[in-house]
PDB file of N, CA and C in Angstrom:
ATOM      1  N   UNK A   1       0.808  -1.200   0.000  1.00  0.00           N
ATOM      2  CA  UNK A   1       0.000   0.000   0.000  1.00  0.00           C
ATOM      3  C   UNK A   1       0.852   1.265   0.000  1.00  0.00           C
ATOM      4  N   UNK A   2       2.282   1.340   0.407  1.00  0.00           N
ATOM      5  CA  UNK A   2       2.914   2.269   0.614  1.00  0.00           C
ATOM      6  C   UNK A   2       3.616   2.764  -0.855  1.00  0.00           C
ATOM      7  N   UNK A   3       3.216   1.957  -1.635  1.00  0.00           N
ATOM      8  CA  UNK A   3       3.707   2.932  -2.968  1.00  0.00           C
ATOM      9  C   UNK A   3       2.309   3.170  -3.660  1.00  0.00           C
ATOM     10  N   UNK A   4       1.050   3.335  -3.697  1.00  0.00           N
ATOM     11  CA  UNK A   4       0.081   3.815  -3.697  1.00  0.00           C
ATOM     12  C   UNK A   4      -0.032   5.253  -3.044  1.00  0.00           C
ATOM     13  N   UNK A   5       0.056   5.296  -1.615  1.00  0.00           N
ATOM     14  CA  UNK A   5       0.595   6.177  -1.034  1.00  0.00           C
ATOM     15  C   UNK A   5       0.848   7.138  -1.147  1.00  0.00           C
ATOM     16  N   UNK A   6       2.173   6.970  -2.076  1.00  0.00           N
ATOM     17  CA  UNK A   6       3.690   7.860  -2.441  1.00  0.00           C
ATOM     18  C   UNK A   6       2.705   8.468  -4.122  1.00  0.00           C
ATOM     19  N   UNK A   7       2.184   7.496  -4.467  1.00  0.00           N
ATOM     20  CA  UNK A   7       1.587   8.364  -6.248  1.00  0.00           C
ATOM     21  C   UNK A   7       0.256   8.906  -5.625  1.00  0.00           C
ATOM     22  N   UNK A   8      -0.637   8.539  -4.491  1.00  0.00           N
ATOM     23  CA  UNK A   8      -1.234   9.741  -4.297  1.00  0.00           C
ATOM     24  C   UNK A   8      -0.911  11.170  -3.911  1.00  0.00           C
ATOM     25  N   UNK A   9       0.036  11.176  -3.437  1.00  0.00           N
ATOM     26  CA  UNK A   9       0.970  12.032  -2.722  1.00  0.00           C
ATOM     27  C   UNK A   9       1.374  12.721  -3.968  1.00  0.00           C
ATOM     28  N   UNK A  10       1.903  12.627  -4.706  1.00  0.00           N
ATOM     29  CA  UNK A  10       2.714  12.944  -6.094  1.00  0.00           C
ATOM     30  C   UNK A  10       2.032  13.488  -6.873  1.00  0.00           C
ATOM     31  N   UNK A  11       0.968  12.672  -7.087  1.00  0.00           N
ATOM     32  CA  UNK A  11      -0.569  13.105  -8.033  1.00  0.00           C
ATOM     33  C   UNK A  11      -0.658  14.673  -7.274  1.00  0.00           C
ATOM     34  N   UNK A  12      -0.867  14.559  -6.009  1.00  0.00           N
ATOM     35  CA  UNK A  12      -1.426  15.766  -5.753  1.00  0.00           C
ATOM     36  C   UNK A  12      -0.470  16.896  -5.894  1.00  0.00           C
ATOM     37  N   UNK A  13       0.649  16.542  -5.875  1.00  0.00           N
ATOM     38  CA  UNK A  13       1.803  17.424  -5.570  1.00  0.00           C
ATOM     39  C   UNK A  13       1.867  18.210  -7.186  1.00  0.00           C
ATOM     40  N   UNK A  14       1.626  17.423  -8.295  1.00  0.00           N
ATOM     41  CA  UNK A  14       1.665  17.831  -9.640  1.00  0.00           C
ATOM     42  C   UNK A  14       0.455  18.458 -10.252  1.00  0.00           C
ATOM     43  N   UNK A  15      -0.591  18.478  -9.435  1.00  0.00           N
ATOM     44  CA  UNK A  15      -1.840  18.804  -9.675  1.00  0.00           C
ATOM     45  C   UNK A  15      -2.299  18.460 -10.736  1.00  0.00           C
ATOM     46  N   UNK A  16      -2.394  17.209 -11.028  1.00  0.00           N
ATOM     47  CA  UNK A  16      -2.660  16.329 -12.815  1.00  0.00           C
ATOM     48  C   UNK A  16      -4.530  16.967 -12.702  1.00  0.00           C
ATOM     49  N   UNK A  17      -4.921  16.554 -11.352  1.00  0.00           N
ATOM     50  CA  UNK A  17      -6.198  16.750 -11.271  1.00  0.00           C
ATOM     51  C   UNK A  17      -6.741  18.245 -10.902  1.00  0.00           C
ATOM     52  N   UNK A  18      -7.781  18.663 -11.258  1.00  0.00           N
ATOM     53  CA  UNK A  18      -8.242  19.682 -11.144  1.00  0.00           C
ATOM     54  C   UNK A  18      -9.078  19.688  -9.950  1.00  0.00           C
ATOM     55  N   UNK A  19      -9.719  18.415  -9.083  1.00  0.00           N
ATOM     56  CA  UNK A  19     -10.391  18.216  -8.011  1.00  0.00           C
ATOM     57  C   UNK A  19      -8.983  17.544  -7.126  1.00  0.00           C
ATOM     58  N   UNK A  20      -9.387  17.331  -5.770  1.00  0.00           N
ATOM     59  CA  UNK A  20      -8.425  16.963  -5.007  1.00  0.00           C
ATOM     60  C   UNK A  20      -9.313  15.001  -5.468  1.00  0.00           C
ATOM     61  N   UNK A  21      -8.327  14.293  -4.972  1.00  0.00           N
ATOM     62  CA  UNK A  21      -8.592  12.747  -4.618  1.00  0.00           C
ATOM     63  C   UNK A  21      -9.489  11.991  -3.794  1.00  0.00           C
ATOM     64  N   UNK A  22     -10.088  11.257  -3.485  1.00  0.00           N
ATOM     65  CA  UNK A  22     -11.107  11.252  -2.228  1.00  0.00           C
ATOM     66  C   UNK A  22     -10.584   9.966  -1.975  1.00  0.00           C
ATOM     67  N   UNK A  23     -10.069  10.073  -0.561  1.00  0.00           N
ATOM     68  CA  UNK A  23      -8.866   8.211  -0.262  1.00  0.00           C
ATOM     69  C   UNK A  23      -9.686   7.643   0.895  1.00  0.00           C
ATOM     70  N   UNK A  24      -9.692   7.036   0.940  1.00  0.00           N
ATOM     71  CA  UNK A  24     -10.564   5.877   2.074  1.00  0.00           C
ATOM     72  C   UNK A  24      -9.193   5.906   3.220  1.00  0.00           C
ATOM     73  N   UNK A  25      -9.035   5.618   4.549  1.00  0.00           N
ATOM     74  CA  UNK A  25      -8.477   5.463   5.347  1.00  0.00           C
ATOM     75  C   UNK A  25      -9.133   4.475   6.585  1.00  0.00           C
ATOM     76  N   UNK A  26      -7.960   3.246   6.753  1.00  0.00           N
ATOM     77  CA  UNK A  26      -8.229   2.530   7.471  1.00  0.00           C
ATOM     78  C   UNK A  26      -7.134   2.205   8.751  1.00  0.00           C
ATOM     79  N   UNK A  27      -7.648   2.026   9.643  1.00  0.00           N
ATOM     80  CA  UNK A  27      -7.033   1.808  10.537  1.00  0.00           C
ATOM     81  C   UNK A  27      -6.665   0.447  10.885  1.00  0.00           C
ATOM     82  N   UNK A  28      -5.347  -0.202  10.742  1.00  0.00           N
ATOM     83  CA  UNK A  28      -5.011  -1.511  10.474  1.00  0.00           C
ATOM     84  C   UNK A  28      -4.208  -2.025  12.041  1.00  0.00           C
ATOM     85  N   UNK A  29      -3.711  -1.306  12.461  1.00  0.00           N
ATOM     86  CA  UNK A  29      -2.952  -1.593  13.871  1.00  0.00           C
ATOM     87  C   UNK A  29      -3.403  -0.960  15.002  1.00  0.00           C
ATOM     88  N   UNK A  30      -2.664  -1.393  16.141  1.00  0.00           N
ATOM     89  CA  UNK A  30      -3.603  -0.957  17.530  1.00  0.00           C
ATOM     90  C   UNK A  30      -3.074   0.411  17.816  1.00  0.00           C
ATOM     91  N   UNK A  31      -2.996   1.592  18.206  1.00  0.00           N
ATOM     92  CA  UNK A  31      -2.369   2.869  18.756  1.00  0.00           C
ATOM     93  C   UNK A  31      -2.054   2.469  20.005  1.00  0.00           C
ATOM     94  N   UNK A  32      -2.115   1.590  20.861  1.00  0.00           N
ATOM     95  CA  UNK A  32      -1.705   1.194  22.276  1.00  0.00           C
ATOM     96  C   UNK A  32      -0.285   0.633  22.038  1.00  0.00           C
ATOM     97  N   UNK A  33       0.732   1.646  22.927  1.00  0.00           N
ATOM     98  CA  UNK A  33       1.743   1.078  22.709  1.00  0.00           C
ATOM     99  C   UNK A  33       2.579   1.987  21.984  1.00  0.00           C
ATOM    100  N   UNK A  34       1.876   3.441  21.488  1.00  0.00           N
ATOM    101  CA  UNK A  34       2.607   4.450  20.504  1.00  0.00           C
ATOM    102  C   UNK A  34       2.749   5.672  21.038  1.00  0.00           C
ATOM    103  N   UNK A  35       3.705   6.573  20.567  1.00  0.00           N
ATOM    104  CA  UNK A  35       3.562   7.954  20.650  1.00  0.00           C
ATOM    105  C   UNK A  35       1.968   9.058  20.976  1.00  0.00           C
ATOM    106  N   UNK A  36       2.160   9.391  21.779  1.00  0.00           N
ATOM    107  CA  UNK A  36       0.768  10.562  21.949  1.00  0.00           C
ATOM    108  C   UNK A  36       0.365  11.140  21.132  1.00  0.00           C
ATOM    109  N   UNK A  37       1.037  11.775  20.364  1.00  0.00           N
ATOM    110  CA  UNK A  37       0.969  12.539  19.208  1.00  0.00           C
ATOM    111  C   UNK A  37       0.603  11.762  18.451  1.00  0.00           C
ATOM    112  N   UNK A  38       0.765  10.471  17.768  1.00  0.00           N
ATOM    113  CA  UNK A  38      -0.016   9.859  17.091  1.00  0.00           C
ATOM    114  C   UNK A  38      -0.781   9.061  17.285  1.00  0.00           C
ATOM    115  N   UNK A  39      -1.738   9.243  18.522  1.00  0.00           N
ATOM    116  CA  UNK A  39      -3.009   8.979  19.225  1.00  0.00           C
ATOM    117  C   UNK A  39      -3.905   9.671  18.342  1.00  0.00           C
ATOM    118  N   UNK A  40      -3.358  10.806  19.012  1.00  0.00           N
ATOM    119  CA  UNK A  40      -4.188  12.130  18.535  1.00  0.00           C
ATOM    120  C   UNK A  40      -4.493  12.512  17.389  1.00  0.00           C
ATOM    121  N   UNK A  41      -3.115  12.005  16.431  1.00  0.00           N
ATOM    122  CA  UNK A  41      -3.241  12.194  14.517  1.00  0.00           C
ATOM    123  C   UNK A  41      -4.329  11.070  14.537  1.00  0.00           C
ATOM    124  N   UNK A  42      -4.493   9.858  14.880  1.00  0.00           N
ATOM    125  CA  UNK A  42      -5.694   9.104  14.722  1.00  0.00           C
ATOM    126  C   UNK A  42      -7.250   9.263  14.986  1.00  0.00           C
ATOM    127  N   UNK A  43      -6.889  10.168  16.192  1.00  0.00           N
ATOM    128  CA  UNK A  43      -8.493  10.380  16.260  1.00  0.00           C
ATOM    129  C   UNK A  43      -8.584  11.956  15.803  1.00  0.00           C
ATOM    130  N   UNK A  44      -7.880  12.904  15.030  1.00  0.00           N
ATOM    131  CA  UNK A  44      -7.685  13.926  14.704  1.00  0.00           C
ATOM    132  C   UNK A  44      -8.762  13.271  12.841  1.00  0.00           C
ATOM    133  N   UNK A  45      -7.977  12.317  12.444  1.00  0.00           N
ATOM    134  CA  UNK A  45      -8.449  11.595  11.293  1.00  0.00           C
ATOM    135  C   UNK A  45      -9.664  10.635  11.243  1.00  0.00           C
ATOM    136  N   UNK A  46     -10.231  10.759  12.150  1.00  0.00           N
ATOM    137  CA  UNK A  46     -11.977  10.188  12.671  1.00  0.00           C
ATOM    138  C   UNK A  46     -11.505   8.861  12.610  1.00  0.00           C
ATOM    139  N   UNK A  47     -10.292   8.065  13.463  1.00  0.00           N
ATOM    140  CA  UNK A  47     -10.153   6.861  13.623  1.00  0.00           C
ATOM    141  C   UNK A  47      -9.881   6.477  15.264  1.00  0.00           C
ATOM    142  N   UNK A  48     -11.289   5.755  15.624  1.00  0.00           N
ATOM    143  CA  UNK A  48     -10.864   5.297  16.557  1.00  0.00           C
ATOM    144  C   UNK A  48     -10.984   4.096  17.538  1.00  0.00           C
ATOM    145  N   UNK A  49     -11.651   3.267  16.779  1.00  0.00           N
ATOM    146  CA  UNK A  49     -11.466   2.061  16.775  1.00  0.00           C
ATOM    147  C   UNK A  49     -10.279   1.342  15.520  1.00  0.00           C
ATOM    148  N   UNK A  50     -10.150   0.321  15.831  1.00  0.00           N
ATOM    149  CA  UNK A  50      -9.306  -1.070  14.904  1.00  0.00           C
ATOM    150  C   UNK A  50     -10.388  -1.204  13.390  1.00  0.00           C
ATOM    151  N   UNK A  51     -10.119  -1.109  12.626  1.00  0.00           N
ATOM    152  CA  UNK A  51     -10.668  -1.894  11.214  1.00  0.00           C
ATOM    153  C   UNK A  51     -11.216  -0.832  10.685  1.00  0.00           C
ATOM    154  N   UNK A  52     -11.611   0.521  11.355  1.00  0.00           N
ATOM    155  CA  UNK A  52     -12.473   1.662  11.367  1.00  0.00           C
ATOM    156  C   UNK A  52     -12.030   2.056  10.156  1.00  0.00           C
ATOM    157  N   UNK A  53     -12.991   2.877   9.070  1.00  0.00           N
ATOM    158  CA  UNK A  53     -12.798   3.430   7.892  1.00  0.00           C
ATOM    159  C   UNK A  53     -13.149   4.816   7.449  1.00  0.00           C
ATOM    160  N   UNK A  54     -12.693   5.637   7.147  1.00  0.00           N
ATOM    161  CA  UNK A  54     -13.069   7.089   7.144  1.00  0.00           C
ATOM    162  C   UNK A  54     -12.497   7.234   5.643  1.00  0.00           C
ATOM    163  N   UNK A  55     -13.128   8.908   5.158  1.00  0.00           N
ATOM    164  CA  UNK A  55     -13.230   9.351   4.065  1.00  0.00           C
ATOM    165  C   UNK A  55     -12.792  10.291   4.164  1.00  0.00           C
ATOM    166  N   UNK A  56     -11.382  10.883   3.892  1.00  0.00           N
ATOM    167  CA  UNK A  56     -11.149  11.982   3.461  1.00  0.00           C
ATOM    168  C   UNK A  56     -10.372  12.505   1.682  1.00  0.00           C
ATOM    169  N   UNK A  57     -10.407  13.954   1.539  1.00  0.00           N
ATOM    170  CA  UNK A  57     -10.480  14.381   0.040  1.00  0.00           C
ATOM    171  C   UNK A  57      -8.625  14.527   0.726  1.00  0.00           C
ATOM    172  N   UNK A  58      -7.706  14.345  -0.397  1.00  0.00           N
ATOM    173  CA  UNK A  58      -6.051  13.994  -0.194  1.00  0.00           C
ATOM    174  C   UNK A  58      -5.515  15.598  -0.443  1.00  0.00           C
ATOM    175  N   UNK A  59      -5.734  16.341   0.366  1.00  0.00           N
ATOM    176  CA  UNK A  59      -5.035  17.734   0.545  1.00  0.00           C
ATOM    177  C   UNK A  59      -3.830  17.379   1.392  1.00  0.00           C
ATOM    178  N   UNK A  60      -2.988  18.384   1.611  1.00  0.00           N
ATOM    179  CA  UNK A  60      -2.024  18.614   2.163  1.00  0.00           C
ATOM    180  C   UNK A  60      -1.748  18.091   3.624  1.00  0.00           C
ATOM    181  N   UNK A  61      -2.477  18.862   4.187  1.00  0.00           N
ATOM    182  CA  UNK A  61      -3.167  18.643   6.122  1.00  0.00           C
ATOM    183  C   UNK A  61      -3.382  17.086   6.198  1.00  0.00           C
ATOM    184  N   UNK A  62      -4.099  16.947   5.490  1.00  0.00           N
ATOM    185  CA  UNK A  62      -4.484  14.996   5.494  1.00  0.00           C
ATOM    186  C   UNK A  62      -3.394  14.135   5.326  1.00  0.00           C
ATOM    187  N   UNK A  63      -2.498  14.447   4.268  1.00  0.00           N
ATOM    188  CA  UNK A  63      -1.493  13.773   3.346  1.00  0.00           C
ATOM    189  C   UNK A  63      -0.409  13.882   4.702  1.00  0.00           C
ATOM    190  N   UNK A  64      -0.226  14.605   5.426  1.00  0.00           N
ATOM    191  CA  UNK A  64       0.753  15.089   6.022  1.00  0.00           C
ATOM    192  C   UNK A  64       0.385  14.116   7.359  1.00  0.00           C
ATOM    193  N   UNK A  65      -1.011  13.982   7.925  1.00  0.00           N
ATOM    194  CA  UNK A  65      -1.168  13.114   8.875  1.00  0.00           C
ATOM    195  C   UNK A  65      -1.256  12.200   8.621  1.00  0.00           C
ATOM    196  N   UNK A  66      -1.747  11.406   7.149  1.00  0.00           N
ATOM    197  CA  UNK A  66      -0.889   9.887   7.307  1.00  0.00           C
ATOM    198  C   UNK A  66       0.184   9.484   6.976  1.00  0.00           C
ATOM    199  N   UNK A  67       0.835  10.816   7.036  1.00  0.00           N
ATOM    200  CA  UNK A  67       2.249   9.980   6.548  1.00  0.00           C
ATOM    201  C   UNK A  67       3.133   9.973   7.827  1.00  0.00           C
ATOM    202  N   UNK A  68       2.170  10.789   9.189  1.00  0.00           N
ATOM    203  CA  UNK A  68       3.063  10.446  10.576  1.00  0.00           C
ATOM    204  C   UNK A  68       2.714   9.240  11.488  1.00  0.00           C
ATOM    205  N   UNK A  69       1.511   8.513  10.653  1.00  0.00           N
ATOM    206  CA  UNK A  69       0.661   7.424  10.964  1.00  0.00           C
ATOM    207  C   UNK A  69       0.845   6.352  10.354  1.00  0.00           C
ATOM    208  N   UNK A  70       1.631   6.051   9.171  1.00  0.00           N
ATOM    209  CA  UNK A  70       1.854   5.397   7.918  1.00  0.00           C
ATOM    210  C   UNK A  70       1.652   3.748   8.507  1.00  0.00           C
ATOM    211  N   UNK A  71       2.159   3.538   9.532  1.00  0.00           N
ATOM    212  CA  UNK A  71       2.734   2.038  10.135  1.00  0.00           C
ATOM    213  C   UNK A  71       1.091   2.171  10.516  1.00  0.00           C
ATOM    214  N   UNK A  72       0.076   2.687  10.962  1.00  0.00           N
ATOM    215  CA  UNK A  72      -0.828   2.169  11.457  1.00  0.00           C
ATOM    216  C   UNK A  72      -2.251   1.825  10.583  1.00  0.00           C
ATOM    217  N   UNK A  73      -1.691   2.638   9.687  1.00  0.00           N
ATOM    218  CA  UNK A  73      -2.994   2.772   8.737  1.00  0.00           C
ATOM    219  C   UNK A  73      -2.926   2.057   7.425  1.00  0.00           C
ATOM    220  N   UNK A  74      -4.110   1.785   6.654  1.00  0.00           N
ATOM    221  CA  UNK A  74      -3.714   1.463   5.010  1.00  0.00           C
ATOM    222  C   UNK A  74      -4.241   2.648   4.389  1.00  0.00           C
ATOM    223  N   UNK A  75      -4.207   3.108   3.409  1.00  0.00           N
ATOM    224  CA  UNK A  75      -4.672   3.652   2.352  1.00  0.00           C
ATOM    225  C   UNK A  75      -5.253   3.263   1.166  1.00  0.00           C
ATOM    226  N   UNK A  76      -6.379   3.791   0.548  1.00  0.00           N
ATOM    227  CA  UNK A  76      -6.900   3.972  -0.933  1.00  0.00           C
ATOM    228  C   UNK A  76      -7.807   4.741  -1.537  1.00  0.00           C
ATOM    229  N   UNK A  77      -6.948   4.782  -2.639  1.00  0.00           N
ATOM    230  CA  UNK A  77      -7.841   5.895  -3.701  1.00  0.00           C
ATOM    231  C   UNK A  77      -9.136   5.154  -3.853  1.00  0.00           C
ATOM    232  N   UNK A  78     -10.258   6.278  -3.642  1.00  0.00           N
ATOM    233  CA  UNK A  78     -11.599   6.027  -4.509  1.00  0.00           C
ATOM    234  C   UNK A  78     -11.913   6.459  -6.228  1.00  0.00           C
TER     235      UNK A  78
END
């Protein structure tokens, strides 16, 4: 999933698209056991249970919090 990732990231960075991306985000690992700060990027990103799935559009702010979350989460483009 982590080179998916990296070309959403890229995509946006080149602005191919004229709308932003809309990426699904899942929460794949436990946050018990991690940094505070990326407690908080998790439930900052409407995740807060295990398996949990949220919808956000791949701007900057977003892109930037899963990439300090990367180990916990999966990613995908819709």
């Amino acid at each position: 999933m982590q080179s998916k990732e990296v070309f959403l990231w890229k995509g946006y960075l080149t602005g191919k698209s004229k709308t932003m991306a809309k990426i699904k985000v899942t929460q794949v690992k436990s946050k018990i056991g991690h940094l505070q700060k990326q407690k908080r990027t998790l439930e900052a990103l409407g995740l807060r249970k295990m398996n949990q799935t949220v919808e956000h559009e791949a701007g900057p702010t977003i892109m930037g919090m899963i990439n300090k979350v990367k180990h916990l989460v999966s990613v995908e483009e819709i």
